[in-house]
Protein backbone atom coordinates (compact mmCIF):
# COMPACT_ATOMS: atom_id res chain seq x y z
CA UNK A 1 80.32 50.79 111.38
CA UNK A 2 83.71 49.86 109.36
CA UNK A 3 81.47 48.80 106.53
CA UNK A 4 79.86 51.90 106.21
CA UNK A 5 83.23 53.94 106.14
CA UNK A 6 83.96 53.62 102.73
CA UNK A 7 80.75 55.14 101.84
CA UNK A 8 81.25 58.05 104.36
CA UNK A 9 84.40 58.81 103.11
CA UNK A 10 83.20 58.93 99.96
CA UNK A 11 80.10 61.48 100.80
CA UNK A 12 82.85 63.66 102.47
CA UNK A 13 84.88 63.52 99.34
CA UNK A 14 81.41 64.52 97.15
CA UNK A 15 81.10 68.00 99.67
CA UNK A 16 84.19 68.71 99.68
CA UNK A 17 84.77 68.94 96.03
CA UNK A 18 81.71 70.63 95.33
CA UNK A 19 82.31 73.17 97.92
CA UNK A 20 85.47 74.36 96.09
CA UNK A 21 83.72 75.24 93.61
CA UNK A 22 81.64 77.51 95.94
CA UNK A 23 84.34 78.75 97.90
CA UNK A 24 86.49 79.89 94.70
CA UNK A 25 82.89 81.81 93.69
CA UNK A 26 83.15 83.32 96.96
CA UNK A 27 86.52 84.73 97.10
CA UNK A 28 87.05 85.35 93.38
CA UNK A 29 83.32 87.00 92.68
CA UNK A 30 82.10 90.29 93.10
CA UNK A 31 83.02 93.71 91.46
CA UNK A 32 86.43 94.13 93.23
CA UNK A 33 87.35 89.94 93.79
CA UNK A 34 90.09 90.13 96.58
CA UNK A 35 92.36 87.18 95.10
CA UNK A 36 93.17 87.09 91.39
CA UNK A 37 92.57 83.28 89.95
CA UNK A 38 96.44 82.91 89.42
CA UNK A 39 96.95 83.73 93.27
CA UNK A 40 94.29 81.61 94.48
CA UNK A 41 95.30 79.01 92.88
CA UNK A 42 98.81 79.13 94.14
CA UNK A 43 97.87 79.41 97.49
CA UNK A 44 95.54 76.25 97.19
CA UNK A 45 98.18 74.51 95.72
CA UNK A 46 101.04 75.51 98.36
CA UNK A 47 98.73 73.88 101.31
CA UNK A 48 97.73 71.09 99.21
CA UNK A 49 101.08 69.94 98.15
CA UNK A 50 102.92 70.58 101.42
CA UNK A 51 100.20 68.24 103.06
CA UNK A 52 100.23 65.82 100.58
CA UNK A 53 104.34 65.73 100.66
CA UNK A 54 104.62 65.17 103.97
CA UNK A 55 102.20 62.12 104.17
CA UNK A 56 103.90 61.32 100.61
CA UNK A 57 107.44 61.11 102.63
CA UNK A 58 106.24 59.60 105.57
CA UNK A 59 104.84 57.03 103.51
CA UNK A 60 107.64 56.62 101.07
CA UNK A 61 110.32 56.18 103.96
CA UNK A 62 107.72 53.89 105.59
CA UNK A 63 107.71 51.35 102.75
CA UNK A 64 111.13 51.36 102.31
CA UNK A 65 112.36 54.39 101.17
CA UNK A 66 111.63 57.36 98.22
CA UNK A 67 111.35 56.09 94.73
CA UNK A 68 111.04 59.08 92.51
CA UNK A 69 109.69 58.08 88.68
CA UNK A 70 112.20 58.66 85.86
CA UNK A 71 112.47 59.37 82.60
CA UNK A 72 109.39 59.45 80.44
CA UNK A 73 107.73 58.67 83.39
CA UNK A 74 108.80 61.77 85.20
CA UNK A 75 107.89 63.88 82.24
CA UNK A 76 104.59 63.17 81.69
CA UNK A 77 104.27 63.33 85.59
CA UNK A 78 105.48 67.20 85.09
CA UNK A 79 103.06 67.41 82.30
CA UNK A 80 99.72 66.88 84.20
CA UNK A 81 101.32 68.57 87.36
CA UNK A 82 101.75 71.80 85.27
CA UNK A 83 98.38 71.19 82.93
CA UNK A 84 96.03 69.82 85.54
CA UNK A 85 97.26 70.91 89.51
CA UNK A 86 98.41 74.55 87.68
CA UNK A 87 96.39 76.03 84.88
CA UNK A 88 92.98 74.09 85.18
CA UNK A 89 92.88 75.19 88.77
CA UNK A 90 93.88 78.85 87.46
CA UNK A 91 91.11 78.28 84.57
CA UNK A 92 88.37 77.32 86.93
CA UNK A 93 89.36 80.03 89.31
CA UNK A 94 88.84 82.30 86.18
CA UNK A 95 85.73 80.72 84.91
CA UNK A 96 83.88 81.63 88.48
CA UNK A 97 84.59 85.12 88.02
CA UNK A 98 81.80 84.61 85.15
CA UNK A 99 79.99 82.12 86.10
CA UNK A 100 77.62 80.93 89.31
CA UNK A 101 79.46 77.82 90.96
CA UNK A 102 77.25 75.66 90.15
CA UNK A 103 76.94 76.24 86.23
CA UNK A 104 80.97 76.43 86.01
CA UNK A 105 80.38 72.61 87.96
CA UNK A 106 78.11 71.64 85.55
CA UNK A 107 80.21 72.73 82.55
CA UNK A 108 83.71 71.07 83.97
CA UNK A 109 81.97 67.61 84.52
CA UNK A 110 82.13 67.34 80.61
CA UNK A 111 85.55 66.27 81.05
CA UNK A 112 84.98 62.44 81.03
CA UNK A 113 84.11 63.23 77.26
CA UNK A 114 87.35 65.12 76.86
CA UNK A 115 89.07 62.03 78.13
CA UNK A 116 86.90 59.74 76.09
CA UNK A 117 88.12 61.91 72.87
CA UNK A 118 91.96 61.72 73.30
CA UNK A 119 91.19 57.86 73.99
CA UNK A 120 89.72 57.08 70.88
CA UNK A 121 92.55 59.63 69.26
CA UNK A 122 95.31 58.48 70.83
CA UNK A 123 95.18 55.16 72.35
CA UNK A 124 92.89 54.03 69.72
CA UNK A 125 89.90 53.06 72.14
CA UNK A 126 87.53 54.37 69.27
CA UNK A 127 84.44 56.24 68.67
CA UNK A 128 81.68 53.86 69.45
CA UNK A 129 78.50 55.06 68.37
CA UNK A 130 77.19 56.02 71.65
CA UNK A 131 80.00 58.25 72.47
CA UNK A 132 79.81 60.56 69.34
CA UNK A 133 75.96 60.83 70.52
CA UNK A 134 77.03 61.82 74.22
CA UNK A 135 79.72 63.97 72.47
CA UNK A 136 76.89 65.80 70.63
CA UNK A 137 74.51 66.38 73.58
CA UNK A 138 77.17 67.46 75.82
CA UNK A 139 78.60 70.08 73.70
CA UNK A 140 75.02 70.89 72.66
CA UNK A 141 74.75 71.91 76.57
CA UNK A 142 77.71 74.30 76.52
CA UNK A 143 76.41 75.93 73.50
CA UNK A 144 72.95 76.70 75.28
CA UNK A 145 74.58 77.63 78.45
CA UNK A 146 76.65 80.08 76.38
CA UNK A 147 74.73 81.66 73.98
CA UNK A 148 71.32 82.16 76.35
CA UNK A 149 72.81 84.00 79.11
CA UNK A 150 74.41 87.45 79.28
CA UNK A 151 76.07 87.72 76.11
CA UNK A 152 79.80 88.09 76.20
CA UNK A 153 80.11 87.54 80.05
CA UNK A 154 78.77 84.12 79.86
CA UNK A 155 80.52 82.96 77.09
CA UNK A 156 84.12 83.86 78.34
CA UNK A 157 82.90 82.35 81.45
CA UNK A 158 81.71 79.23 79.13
CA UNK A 159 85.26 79.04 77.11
CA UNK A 160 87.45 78.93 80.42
CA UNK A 161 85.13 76.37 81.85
CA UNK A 162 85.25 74.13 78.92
CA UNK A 163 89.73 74.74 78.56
CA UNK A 164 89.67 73.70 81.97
CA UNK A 165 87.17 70.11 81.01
CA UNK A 166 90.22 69.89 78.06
CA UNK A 167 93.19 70.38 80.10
CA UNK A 168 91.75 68.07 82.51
CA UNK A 169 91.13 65.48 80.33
CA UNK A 170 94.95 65.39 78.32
CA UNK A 171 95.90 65.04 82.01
CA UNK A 172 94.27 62.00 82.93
CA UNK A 173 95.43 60.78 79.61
CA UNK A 174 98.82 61.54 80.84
CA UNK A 175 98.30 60.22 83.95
CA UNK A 176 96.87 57.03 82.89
CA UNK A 177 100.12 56.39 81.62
CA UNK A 178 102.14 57.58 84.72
CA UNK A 179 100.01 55.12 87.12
CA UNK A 180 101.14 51.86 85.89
CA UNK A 181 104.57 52.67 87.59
CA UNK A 182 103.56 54.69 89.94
CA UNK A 183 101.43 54.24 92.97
CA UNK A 184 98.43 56.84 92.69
CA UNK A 185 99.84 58.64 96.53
CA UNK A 186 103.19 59.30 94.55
CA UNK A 187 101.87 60.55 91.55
CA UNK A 188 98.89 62.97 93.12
CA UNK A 189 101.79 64.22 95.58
CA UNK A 190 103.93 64.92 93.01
CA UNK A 191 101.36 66.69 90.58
CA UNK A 192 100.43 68.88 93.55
CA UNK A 193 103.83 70.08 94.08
CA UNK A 194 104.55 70.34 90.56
CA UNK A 195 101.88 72.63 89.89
CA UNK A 196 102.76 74.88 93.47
CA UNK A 197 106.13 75.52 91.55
CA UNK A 198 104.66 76.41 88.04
CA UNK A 199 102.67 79.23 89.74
CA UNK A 200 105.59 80.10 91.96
CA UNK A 201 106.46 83.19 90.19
CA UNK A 202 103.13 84.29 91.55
CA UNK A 203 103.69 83.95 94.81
CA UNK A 204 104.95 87.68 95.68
CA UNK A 205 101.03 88.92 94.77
CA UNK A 206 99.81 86.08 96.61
CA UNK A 207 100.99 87.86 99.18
CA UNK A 208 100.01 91.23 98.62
CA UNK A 209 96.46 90.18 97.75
CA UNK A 210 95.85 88.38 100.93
CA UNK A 211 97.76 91.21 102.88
CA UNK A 212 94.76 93.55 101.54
CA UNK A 213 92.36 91.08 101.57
CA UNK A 214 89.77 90.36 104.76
CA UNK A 215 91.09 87.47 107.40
CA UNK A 216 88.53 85.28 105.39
CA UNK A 217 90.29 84.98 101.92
CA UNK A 218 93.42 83.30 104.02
CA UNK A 219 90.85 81.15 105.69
CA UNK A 220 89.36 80.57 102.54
CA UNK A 221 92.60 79.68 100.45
CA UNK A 222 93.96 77.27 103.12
CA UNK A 223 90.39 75.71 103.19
CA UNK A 224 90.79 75.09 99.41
CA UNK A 225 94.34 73.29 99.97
CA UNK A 226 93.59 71.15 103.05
CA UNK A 227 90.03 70.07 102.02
CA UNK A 228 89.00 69.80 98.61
CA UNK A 229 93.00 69.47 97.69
CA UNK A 230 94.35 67.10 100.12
CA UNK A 231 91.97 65.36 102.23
CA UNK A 232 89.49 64.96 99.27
CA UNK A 233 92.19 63.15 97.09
CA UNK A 234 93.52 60.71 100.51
CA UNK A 235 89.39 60.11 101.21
CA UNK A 236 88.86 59.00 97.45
CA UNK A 237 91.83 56.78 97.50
CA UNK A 238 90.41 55.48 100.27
CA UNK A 239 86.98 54.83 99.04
CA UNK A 240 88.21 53.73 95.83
CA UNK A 241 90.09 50.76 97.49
CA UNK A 242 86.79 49.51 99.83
CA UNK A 243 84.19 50.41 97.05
CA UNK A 244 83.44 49.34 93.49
CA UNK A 245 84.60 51.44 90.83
CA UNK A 246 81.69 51.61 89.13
CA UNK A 247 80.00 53.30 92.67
CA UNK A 248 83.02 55.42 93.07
CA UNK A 249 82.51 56.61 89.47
CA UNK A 250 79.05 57.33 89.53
CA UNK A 251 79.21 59.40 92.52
CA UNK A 252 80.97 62.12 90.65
CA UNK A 253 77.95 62.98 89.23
CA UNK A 254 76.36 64.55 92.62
CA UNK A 255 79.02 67.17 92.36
CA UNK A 256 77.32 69.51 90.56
CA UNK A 257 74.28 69.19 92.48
CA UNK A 258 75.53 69.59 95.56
CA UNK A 259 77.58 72.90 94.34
CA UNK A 260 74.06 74.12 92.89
CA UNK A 261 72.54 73.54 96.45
CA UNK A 262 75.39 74.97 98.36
CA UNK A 263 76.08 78.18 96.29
CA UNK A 264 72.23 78.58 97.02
CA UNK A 265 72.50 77.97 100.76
CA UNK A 266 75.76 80.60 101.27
CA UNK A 267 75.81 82.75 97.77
CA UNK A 268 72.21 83.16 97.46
CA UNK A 269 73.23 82.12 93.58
CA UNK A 270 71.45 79.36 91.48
CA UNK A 271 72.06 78.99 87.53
CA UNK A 272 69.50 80.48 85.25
CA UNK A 273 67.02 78.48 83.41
CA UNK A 274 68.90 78.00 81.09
CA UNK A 275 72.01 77.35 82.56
CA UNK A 276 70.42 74.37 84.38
CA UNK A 277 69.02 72.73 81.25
CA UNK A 278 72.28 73.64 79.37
CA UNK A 279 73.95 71.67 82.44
CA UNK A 280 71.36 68.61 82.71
CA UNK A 281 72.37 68.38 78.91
CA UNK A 282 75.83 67.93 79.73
CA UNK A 283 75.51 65.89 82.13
CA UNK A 284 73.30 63.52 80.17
CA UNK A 285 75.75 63.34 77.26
CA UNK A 286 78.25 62.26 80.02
CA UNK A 287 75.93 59.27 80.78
CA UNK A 288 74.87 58.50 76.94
CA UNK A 289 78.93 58.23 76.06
CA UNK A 290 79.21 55.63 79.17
CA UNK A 291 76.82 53.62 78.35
CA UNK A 292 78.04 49.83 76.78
CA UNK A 293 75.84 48.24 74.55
CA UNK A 294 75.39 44.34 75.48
CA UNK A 295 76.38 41.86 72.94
CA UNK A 296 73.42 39.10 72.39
CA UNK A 297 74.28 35.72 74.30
CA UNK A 298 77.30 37.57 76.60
CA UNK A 299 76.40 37.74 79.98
CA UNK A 300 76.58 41.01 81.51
CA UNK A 301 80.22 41.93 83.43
CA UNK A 302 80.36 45.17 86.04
CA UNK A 303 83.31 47.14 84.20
CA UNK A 304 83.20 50.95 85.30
CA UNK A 305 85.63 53.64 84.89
CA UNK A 306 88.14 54.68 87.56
CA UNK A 307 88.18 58.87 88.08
CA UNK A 308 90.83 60.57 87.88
CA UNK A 309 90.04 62.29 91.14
CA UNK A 310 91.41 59.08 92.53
CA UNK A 311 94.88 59.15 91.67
CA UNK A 312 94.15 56.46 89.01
CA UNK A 313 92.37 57.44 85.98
CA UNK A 314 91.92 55.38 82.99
CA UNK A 315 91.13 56.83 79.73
CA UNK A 316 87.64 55.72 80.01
CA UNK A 317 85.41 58.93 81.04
CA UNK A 318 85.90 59.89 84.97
CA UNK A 319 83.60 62.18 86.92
CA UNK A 320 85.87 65.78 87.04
CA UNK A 321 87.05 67.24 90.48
CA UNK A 322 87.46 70.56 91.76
């Protein structure tokens, strides 16, 4: 049974970020949504960071006390807190209120090629050939899911989905960075409560919304901090450290799947036609920019990406969370 806990935890983590997606639909949908994306998102990340903290502290004074990271260290740490914990969960949040669950899913898992960009950019990985092709196909999907569907409404839903892929990906750039000082409990628990006190300010109509809202919008919200937030991030980390990357990668991928079949199971929402090709497109181009060529005469070596989801991201393309 212990060897198949890893692999558990890692299905858990797989459901519980693709129901975010289909809980955000849920609460933020409808003619008259009762949470704004701002407030939702600062109610998510209130839960998420308070739970994270405390196992953060209890941790930290475990091992010897609380090391806090300084200097450039700490300010790229605010960075991703405020880009990636803060507005991407605000973006997505604002993306749903246009788009079915699992087509926003679809169109955030092109992050890995956001990352892959600001790699070659940046930390001059490159552009091998088959990442400009994966580039191509992947953007090739947004542009069908945006200009087949309902006209305006889909492509604001489109351009907020796709901000929120960019965002994510300078974060995990950022992060990158952050991780080889910092242990990936310490840097997720900080991000969290980074990004609770950028959306402070917003925490007055938090209130108010969920004081007019239905008993299931609070359920919903603290769902969103505790499970996809939280216990999703301490289940990867987990699965990360008893499974091999390139599994742990891969899996990322059944994300948008699984927030297709749930948002069919309790929405009674699937994407269009063309929404699902537009997304199998994306998805694909994902795939085509990991792929490695093998050299002739070098044996083949198991090298796979670490997502960001994890805690520690590389600047190789990582499946995108929720």
């Amino acid at each position: 049974m212990t060897n198949r806990l890893p692999a558990l935890a890692l299905v858990a983590v797989m459901f519980a970020w693709a129901s975010a997606f289909v809980v955000i639909r849920g609460l933020g949908s409808g003619p008259a949504p009762h949470l704004s994306p701002i407030a939702m998102a600062e109610g998510r990340l209130l839960v998420g960071a308070a739970v994270l903290g405390v196992i953060w502290a209890l941790h930290s004074l475990y091992n010897g006390g609380v090391r806090l990271p300084r200097g450039r260290t700490l300010a790229l740490t605010v960075g991703y807190g405020a880009l990636w914990f803060a507005l991407y969960t605000v973006l997505v949040n604002a993306a749903e209120q246009h788009l079915d669950a699992g087509t926003t899913a679809l169109l955030v898992n092109i992050a890995p090629i956001i990352v892959a960009i600001l790699a070659g950019a940046l930390l001059q990985e490159g552009f091998p050939p088959l990442l400009v092709v994966g580039i191509a196909i992947s953007f090739a999907g947004a542009a069908v899911i945006a200009f087949t569907g309902d006209g305006r409404r889909d492509g604001a839903g489109v351009a907020l989905a796709v901000a929120a892929a960019l965002l994510y990906g300078i974060s995990v750039v950022a992060q990158k960075l952050v991780l080889r000082t910092v242990d990936p409990l310490t840097a997720t628990a900080l991000g969290a409560g980074v990004g609770a006190i950028v959306l402070l300010p917003w925490a007055p109509r938090l209130v108010d919304e969920l004081a007019a809202a239905p008993l299931s919008s609070t359920v919903g919200v603290i769902y969103l901090g505790l499970v996809p937030t939280a216990l999703a991030f301490l289940l990867w980390a987990y699965a990360l450290a008893h499974t091999p990357a390139g599994v742990t990668a891969s899996s990322s991928y059944a994300v948008p799947g699984l927030s297709i079949l749930l948002s069919w199971a309790f929405l009674a929402e699937t994407p269009t036609a063309w929404g699902l090709l537009g997304g199998v497109l994306c998805l694909v181009g994902v795939a085509v920019s990991r792929l490695t060529p093998r050299r002739r005469g070098a044996a083949p070596t198991a090298t796979a990406a670490r997502p960001a989801e994890s805690g520690r991201p590389t600047a190789s393309p990582a499946g995108a969370s929720c």
